[in-house]
N, C-alpha and C. Protein backbone atom coordinates (compact mmCIF):
# COMPACT_ATOMS: atom_id res chain seq x y z
N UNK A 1 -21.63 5.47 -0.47
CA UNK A 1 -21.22 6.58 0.36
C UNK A 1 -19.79 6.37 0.87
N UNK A 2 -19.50 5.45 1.10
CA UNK A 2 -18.73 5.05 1.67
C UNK A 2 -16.88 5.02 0.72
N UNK A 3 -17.05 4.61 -0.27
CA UNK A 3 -16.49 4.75 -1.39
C UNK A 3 -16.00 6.78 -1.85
N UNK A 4 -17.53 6.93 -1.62
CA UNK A 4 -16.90 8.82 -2.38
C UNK A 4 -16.54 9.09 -0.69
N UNK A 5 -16.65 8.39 -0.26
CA UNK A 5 -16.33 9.80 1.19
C UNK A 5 -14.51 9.44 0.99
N UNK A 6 -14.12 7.66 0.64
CA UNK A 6 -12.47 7.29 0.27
C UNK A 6 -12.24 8.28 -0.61
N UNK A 7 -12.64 8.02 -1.74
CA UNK A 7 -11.79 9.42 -2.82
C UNK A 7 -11.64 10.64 -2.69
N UNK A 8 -12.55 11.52 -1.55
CA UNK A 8 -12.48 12.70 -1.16
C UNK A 8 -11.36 12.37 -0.43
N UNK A 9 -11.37 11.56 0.99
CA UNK A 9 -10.08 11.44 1.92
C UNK A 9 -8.65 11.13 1.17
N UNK A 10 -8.43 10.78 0.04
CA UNK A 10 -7.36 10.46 -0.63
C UNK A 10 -7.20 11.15 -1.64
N UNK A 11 -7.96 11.78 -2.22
CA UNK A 11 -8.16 12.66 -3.46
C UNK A 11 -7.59 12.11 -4.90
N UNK A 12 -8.83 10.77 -4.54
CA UNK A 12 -8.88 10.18 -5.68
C UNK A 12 -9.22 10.28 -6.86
N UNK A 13 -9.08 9.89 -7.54
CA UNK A 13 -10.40 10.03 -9.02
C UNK A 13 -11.76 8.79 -9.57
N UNK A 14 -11.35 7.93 -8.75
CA UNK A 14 -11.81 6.58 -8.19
C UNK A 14 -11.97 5.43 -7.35
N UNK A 15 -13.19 5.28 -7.17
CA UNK A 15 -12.83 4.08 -5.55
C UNK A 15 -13.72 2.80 -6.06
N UNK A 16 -13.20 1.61 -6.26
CA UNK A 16 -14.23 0.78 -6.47
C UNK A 16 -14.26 -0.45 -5.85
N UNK A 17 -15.05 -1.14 -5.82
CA UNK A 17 -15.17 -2.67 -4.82
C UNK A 17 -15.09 -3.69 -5.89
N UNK A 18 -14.50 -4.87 -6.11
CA UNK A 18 -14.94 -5.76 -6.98
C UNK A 18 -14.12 -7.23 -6.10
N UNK A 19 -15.48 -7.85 -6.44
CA UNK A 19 -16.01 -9.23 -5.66
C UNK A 19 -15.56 -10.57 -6.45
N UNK A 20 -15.18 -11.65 -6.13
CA UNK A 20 -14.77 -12.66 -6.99
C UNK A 20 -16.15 -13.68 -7.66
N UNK A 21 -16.18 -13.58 -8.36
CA UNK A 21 -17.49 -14.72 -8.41
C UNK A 21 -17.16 -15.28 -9.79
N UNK A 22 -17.31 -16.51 -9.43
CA UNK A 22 -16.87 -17.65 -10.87
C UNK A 22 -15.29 -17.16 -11.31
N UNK A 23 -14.39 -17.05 -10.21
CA UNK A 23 -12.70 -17.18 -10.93
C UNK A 23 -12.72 -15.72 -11.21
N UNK A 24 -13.13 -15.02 -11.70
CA UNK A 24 -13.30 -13.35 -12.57
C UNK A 24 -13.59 -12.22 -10.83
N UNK A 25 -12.75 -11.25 -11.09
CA UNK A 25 -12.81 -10.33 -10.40
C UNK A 25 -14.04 -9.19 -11.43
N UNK A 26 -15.40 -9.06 -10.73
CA UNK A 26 -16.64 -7.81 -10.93
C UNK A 26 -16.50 -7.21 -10.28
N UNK A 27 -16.76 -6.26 -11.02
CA UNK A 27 -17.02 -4.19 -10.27
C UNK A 27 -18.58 -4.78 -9.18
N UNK A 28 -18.78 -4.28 -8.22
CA UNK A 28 -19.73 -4.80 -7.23
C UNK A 28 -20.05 -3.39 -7.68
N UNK A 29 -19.26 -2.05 -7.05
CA UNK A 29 -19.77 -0.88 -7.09
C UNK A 29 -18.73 0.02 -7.28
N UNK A 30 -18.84 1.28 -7.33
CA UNK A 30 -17.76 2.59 -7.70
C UNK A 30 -18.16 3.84 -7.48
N UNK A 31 -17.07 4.53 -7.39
CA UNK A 31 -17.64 6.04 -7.23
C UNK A 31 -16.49 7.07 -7.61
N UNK A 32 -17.08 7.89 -8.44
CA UNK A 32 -15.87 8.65 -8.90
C UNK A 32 -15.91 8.35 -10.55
N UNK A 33 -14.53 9.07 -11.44
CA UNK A 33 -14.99 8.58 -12.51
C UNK A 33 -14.84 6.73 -13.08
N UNK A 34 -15.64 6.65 -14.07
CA UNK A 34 -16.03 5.05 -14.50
C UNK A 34 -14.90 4.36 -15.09
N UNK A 35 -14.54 3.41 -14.28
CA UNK A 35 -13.45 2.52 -14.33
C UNK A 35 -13.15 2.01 -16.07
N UNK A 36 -12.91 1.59 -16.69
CA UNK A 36 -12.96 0.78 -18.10
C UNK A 36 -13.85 -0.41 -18.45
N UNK A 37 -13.85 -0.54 -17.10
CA UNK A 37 -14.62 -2.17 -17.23
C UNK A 37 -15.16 -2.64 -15.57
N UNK A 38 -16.22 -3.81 -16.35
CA UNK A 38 -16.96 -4.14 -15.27
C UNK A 38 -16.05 -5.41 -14.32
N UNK A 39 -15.54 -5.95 -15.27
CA UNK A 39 -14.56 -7.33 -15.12
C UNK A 39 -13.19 -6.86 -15.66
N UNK A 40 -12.59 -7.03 -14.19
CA UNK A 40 -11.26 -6.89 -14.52
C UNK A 40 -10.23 -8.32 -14.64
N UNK A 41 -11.00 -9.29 -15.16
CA UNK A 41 -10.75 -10.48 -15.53
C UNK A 41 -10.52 -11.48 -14.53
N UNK A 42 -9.75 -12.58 -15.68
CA UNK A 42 -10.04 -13.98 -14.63
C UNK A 42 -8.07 -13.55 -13.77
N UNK A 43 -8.31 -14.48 -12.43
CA UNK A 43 -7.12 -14.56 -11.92
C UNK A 43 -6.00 -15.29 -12.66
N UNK A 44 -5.31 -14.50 -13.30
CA UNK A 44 -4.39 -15.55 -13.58
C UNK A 44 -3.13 -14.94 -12.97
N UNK A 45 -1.38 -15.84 -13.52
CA UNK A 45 -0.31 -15.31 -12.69
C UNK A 45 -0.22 -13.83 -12.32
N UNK A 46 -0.29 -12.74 -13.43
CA UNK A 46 -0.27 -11.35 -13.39
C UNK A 46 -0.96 -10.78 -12.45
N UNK A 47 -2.50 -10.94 -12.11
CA UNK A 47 -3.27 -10.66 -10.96
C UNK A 47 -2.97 -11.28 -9.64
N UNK A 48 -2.46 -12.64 -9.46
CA UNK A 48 -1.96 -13.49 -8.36
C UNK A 48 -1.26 -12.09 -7.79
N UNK A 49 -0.54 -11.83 -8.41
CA UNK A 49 0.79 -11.08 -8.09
C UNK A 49 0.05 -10.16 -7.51
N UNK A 50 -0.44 -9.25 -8.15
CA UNK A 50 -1.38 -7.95 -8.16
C UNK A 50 -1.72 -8.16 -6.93
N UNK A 51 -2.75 -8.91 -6.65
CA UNK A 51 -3.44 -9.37 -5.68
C UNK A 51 -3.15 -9.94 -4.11
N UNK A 52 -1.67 -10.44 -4.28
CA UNK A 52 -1.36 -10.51 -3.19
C UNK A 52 -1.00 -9.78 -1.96
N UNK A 53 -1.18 -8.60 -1.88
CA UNK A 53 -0.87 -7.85 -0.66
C UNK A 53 -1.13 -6.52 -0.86
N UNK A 54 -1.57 -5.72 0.19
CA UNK A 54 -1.73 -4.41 0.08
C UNK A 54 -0.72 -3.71 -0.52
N UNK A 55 -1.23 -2.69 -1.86
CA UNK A 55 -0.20 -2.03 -2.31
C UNK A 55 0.09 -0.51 -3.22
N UNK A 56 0.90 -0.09 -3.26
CA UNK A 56 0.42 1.37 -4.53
C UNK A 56 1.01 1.07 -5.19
N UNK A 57 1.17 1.39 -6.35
CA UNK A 57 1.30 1.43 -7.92
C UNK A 57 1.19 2.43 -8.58
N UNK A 58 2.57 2.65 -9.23
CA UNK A 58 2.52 4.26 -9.42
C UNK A 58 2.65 5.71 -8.37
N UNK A 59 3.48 4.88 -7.29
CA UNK A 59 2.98 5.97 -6.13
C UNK A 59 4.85 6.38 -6.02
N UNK A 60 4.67 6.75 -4.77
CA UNK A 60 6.37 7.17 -4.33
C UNK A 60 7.22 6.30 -4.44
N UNK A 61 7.00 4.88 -4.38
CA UNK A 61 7.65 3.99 -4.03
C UNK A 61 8.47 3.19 -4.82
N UNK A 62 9.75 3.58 -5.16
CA UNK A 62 10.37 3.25 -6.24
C UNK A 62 10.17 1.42 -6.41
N UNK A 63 9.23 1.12 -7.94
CA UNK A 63 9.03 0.15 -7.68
C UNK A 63 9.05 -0.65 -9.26
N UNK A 64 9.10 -2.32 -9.47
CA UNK A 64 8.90 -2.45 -10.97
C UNK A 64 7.54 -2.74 -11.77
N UNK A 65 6.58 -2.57 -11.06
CA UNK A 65 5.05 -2.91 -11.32
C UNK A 65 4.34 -1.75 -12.15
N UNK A 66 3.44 -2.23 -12.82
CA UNK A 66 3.17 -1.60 -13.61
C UNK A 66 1.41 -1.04 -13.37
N UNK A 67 0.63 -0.25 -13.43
CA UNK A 67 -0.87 0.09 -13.46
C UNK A 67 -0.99 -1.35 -14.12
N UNK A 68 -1.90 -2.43 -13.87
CA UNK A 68 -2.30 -2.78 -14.87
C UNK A 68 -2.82 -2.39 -16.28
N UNK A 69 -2.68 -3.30 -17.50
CA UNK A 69 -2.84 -2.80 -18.64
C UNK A 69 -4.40 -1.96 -18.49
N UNK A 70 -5.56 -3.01 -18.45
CA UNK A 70 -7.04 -2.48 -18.73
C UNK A 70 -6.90 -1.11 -17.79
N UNK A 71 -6.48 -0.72 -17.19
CA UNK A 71 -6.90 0.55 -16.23
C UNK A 71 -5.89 1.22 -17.21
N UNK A 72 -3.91 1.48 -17.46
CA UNK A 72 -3.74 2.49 -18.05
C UNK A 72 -4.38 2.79 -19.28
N UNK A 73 -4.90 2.00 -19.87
CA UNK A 73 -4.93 1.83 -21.17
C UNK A 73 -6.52 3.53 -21.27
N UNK A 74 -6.78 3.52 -19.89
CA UNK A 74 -7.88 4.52 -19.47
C UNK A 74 -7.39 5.66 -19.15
N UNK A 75 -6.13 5.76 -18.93
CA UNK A 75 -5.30 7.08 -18.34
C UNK A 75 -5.41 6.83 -17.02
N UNK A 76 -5.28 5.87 -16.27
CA UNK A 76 -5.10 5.77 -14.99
C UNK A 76 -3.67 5.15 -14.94
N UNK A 77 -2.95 5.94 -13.68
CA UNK A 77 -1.14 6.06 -13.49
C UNK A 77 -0.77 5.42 -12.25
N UNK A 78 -1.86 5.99 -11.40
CA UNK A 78 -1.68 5.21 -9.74
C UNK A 78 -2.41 4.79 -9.29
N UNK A 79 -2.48 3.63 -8.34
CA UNK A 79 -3.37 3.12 -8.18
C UNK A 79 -2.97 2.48 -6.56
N UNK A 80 -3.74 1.91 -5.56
CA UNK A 80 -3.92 1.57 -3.93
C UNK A 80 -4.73 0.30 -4.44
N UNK A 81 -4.00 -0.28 -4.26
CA UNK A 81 -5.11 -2.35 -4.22
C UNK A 81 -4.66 -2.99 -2.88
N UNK A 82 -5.97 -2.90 -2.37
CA UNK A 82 -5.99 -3.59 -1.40
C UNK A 82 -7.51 -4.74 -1.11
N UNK A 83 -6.63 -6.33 -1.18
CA UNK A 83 -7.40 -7.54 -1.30
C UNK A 83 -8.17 -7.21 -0.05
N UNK A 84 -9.53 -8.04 -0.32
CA UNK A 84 -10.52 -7.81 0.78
C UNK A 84 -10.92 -9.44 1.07
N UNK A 85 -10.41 -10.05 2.59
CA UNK A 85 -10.48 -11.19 2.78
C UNK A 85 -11.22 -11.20 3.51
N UNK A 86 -12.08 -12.89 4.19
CA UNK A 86 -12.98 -12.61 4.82
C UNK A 86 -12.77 -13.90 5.71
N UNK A 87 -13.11 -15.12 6.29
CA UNK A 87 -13.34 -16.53 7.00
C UNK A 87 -12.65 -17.03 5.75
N UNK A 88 -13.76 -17.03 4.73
CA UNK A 88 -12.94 -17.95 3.55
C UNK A 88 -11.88 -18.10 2.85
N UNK A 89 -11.45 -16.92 3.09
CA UNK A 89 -9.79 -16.41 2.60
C UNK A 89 -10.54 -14.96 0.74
N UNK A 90 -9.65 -14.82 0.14
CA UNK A 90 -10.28 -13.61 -0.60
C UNK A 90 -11.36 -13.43 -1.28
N UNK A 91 -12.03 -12.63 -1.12
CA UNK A 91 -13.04 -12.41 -1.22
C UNK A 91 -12.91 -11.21 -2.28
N UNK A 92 -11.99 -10.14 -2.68
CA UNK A 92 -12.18 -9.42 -3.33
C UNK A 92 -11.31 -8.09 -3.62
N UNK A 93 -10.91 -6.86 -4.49
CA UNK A 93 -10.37 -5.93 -4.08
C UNK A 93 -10.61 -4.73 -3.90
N UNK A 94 -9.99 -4.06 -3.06
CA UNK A 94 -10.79 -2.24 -3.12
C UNK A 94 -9.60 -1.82 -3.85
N UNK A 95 -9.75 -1.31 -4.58
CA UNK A 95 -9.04 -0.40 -5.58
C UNK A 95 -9.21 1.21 -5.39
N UNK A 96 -8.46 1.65 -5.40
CA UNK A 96 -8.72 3.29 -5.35
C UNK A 96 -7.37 4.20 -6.76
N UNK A 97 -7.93 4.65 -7.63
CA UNK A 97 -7.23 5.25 -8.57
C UNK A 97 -7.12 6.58 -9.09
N UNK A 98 -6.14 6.69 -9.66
CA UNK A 98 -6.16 8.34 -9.98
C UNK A 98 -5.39 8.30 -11.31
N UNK A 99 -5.55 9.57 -12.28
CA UNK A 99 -5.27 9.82 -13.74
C UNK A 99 -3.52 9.87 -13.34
N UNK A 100 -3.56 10.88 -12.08
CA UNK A 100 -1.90 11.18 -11.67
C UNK A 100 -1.23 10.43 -11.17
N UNK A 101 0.21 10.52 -11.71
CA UNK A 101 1.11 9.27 -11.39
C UNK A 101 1.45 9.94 -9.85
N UNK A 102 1.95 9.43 -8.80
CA UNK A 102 2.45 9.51 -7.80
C UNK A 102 1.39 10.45 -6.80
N UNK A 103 0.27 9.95 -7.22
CA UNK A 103 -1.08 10.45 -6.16
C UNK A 103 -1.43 9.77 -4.72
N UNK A 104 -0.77 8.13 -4.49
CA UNK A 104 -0.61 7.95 -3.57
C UNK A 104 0.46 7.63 -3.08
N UNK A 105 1.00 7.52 -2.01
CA UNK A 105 1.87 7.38 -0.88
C UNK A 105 1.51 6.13 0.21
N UNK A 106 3.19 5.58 0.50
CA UNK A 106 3.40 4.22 1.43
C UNK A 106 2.46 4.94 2.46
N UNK A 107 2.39 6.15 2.66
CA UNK A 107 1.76 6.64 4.14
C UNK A 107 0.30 6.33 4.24
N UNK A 108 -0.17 6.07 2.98
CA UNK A 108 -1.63 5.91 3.15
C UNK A 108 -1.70 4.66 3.49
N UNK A 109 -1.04 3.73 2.89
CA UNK A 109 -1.67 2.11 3.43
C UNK A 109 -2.14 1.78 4.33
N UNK A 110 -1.56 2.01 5.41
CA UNK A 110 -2.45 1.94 6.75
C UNK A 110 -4.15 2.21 6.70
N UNK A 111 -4.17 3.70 6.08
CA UNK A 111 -5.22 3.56 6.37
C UNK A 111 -6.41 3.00 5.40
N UNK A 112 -5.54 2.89 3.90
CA UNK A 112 -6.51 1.86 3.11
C UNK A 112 -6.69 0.41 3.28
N UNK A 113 -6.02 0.02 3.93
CA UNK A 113 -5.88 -1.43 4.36
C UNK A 113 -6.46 -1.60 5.56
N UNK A 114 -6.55 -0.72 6.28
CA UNK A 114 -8.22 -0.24 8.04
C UNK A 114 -9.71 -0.45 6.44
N UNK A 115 -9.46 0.02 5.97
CA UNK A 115 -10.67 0.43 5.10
C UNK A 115 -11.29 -0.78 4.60
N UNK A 116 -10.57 -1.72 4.08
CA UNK A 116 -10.11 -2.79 3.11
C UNK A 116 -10.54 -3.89 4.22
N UNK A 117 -10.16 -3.87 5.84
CA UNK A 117 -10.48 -4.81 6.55
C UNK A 117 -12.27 -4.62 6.71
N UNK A 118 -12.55 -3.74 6.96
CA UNK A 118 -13.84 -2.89 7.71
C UNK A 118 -14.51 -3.36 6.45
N UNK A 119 -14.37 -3.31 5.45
CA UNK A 119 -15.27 -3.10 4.37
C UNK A 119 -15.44 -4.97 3.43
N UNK A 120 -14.53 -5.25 4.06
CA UNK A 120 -14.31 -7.31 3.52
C UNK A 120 -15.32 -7.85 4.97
N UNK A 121 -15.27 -7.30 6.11
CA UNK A 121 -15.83 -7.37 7.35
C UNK A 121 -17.55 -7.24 6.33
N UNK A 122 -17.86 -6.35 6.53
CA UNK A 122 -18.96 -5.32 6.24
C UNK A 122 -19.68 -6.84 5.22
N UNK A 123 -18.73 -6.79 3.92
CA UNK A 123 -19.17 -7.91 2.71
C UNK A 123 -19.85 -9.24 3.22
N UNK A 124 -19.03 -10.00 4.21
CA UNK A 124 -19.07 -11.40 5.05
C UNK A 124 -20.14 -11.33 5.56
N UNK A 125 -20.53 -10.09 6.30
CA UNK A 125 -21.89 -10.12 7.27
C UNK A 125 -22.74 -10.35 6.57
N UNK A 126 -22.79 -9.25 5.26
CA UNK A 126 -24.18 -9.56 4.67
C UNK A 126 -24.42 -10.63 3.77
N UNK A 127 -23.17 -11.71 3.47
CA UNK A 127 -23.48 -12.49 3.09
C UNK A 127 -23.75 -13.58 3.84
N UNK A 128 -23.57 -13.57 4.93
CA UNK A 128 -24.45 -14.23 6.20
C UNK A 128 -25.24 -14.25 5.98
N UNK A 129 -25.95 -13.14 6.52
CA UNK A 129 -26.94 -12.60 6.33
C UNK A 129 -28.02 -13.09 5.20
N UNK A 130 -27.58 -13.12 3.81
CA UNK A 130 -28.27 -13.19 2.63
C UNK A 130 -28.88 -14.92 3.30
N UNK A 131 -27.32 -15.70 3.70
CA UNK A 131 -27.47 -17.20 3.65
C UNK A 131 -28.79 -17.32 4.49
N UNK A 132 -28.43 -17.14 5.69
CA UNK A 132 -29.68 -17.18 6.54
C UNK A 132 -31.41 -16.74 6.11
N UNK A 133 -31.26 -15.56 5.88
CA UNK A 133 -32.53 -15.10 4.97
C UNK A 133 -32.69 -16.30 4.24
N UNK A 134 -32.10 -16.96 3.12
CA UNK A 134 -32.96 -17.67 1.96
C UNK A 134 -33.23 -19.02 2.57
N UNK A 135 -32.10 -19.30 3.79
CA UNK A 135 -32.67 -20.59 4.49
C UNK A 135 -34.26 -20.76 4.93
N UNK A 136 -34.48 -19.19 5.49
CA UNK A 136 -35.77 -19.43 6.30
C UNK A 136 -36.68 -19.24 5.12
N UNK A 137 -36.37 -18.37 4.10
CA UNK A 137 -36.95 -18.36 3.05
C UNK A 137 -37.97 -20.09 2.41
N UNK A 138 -36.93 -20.60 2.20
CA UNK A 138 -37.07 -22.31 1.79
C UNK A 138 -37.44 -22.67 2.77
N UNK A 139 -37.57 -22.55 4.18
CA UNK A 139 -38.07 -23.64 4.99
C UNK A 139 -39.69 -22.91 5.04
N UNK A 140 -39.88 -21.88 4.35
CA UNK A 140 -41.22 -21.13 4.69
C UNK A 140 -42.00 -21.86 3.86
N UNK A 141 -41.29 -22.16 2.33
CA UNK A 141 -41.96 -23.39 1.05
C UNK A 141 -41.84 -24.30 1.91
N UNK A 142 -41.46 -25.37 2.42
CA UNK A 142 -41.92 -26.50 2.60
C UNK A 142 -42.77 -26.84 4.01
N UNK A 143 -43.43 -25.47 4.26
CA UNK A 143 -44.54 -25.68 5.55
C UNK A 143 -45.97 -26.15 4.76
């Protein structure tokens, strides 16, 4: 829900979450049309980059970065990445994309990067959460 209510507020064509697990950035979830892929691969220098700071791509902002390949290669032109950190340091990115080049604007960051905190927030809890659950879980086997 949370995701289509972003692409309506931005008038996206896509909003998706993807989580780090084993080195490789996974699609967790999405909404809007279907990204290219589930794995948008392992971190290497090109994503470092990508990855380091809230940003648009393809937007107003006269800039030298490129859509990444796997997304244009889909007809996607612009794109909002914003890393989702948590206690442990990154945890993941929200991506939000569109077919049209210059669909987002420096003006939005603010509020994709409120989104991006709230929603890396949101991730941490429930993986608390999960931890705790399977603790009591296992201590329930060894009664």
């Amino acid at each position: 829900v949370a995701l289509q209510s972003l692409s309506e507020t931005t008038d996206a064509d896509t909003a998706a979450i993807y989580l780090l697990q084993g080195g490789r950035l996974v699609q967790h979830t999405q909404s809007g049309l279907p990204l290219p892929s589930t794995d948008l691969g392992e971190l290497d220098a090109s994503y470092l980059a990508f990855l380091s700071s809230p940003q648009i791509i393809g937007g107003d902002v006269e800039e030298n970065r490129q859509v990444p390949l796997v997304l244009r290669v889909e007809g996607f032109r612009s794109l909002a990445s914003i890393p989702l950190r948590a206690s442990e340091g990154f945890i993941g990115l929200l991506l939000v994309a569109s077919r049209r080049q210059g669909r987002f604007s420096a003006r939005q960051l603010p509020y994709l990067t409120t989104v991006g905190y709230q929603l890396a927030a949101a991730l941490q809890n429930t993986r608390r959460y999960e931890t705790v659950r399977q603790a009591r879980e296992n201590l329930r086997c060894f009664k």
